[in-house]
Protein backbone atom coordinates (compact mmCIF):
# COMPACT_ATOMS: atom_id res chain seq x y z
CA UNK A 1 85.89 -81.68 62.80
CA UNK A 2 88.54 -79.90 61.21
CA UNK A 3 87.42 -81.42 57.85
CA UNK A 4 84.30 -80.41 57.93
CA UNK A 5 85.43 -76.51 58.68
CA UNK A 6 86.22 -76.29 54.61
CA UNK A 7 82.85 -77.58 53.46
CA UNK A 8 81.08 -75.22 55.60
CA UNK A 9 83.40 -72.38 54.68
CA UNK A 10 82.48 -73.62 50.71
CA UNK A 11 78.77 -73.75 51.27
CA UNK A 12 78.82 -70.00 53.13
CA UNK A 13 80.46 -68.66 49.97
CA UNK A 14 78.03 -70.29 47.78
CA UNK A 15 75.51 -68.96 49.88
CA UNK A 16 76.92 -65.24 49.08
CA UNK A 17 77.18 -65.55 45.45
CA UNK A 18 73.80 -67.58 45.21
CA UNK A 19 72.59 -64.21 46.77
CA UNK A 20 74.74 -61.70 45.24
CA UNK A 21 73.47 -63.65 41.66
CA UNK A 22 69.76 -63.43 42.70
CA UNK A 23 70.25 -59.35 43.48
CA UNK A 24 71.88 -58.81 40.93
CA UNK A 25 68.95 -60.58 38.62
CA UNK A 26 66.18 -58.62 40.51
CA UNK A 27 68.33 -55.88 40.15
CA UNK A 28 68.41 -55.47 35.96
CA UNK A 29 64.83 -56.85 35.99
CA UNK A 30 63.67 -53.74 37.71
CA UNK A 31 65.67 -51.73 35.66
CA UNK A 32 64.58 -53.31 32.43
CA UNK A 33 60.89 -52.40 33.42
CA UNK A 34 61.36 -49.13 34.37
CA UNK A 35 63.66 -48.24 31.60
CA UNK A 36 61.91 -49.84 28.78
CA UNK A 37 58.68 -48.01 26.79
CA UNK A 38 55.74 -49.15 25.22
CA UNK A 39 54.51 -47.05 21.59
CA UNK A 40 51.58 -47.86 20.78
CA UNK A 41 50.98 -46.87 16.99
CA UNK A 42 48.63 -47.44 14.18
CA UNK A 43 47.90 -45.46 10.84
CA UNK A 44 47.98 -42.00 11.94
CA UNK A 45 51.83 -42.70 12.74
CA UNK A 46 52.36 -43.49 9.11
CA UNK A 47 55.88 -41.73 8.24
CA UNK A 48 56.57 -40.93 11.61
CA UNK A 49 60.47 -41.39 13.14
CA UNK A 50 60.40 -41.94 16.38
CA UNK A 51 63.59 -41.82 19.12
CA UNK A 52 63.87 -45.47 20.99
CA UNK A 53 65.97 -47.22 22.85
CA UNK A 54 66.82 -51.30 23.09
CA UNK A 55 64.36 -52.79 25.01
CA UNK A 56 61.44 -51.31 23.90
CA UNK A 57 58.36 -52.52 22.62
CA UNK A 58 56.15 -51.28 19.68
CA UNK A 59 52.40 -51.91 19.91
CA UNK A 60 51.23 -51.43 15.89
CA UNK A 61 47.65 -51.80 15.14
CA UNK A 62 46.22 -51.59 11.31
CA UNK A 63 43.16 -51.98 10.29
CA UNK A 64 42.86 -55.47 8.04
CA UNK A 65 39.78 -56.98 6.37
CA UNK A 66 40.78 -59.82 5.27
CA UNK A 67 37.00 -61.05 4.01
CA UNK A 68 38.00 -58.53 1.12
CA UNK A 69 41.22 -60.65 0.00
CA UNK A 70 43.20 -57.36 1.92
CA UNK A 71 46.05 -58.13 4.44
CA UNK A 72 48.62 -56.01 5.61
CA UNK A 73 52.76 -57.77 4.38
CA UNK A 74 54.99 -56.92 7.39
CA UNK A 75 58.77 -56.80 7.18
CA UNK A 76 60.99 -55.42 9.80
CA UNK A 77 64.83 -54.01 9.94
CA UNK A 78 67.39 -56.91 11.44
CA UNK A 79 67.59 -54.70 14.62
CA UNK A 80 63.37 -55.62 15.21
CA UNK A 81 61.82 -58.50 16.13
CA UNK A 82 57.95 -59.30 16.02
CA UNK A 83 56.89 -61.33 19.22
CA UNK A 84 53.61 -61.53 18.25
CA UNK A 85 51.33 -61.51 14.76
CA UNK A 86 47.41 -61.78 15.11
CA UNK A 87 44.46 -60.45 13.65
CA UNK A 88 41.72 -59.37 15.57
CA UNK A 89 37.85 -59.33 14.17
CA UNK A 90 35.78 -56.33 14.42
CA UNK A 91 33.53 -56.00 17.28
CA UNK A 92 30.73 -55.82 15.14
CA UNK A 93 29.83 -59.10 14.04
CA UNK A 94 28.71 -58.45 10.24
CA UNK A 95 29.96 -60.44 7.72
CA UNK A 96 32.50 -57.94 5.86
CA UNK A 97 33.48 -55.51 8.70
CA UNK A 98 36.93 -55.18 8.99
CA UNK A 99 38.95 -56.06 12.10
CA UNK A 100 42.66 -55.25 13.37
CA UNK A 101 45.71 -56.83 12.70
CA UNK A 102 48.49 -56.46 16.14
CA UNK A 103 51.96 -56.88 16.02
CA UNK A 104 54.21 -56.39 19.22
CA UNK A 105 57.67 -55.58 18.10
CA UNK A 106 60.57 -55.77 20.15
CA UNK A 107 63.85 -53.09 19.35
CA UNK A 108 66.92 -55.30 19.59
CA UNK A 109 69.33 -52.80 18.32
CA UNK A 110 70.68 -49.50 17.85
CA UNK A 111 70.97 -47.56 14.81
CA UNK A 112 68.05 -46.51 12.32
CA UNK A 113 65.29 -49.24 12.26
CA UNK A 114 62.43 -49.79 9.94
CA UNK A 115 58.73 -51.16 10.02
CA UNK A 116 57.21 -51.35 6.03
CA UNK A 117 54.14 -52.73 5.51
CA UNK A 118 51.65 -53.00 2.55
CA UNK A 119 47.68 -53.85 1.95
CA UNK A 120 47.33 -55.65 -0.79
CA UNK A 121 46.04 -59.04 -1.85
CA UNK A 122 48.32 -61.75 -2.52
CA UNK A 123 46.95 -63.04 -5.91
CA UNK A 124 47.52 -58.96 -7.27
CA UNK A 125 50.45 -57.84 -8.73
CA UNK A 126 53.02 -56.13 -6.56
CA UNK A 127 52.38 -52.16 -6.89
CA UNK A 128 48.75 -52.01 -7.86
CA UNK A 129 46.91 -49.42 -5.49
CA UNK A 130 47.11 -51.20 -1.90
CA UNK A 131 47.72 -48.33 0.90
CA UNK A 132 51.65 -48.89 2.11
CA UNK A 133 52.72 -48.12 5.88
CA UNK A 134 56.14 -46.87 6.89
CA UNK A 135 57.50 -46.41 10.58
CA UNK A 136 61.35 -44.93 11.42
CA UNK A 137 62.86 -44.98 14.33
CA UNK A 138 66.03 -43.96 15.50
CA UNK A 139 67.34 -46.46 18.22
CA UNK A 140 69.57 -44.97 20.84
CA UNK A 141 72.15 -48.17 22.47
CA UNK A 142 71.92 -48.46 26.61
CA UNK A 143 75.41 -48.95 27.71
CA UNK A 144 75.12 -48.29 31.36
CA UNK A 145 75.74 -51.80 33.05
CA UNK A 146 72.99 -50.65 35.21
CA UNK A 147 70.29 -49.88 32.95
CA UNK A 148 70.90 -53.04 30.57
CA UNK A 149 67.64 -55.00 30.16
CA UNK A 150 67.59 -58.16 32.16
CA UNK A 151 67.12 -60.06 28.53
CA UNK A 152 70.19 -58.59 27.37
CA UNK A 153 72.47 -59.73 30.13
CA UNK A 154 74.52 -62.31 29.48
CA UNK A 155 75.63 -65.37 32.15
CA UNK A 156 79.36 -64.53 31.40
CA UNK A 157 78.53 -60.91 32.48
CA UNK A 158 76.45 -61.95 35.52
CA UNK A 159 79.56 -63.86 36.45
CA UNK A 160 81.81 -60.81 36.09
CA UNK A 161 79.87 -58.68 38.27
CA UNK A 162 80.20 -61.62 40.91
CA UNK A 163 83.79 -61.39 40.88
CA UNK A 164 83.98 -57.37 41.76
């Protein structure tokens, strides 16, 4: 019996971490939703700056017709990442009518951060006429061990807060 007592004494401190682990995993997953924004932009933003923080998520919608040859060119800072890229077609089904091109951008990092884009056509020359899109933001860093995003917390730190 006595050699069983050390197993059981093993699996009830498993037990504790496996739910210390699991709180502490709810716990930056609620944070990371109630402490990261949505922006939803488009055209009338164009030369904006805007004050974000990691974790965030920009909603950009442009107007594309792609029938026409046009398409918007994205490119993004290093601190952004695009999560996703579609165009969507008009409502109005008529050959011709222009639709929407989405992107959902993610903000990785602090610091100054840039979204450039330009409509042109690909077979064109670079710099002949198509309408050019620029978005700034200024990206503040969350530091606060309790308001990190769940997606930015490492297993090593999970581990760490375990030990306390």
């Amino acid at each position: 019996m006595s050699s069983s007592s050390p197993c059981m004494i093993g699996t009830d401190v498993m037990r504790r971490y496996r739910f210390m682990f699991i709180m502490v995993l709810a716990a930056a997953c609620c944070t990371a939703l109630a402490t990261a924004a949505v922006f939803p932009v488009s055209e009338k933003d164009n030369g904006r700056t805007i004050s974000a923080r990691v974790g965030d998520t920009i909603l950009l919608k442009l107007q594309e017709n792609p029938s026409t040859g046009y398409t918007w060119t994205l490119t993004v800072t290093p601190g952004l990442i695009v999560t996703r890229d579609q165009h969507s077609p008009s409502i109005i089904r008529r050959i011709g009518a222009p639709g929407t091109h989405e992107w959902q951008i993610r903000v990785m990092q602090s610091g100054d951060q840039t979204i450039s884009a330009v409509y042109s056509r690909a077979w064109e020359a670079e710099g002949t006429g198509g309408r050019e899109f620029t978005l700034s933001f200024r990206v503040s860093d969350i530091r606060d061990p309790v308001s990190i995003p769940a997606s930015r917390i490492s297993r090593q730190e999970i581990f760490d807060l375990l030990k306390r």
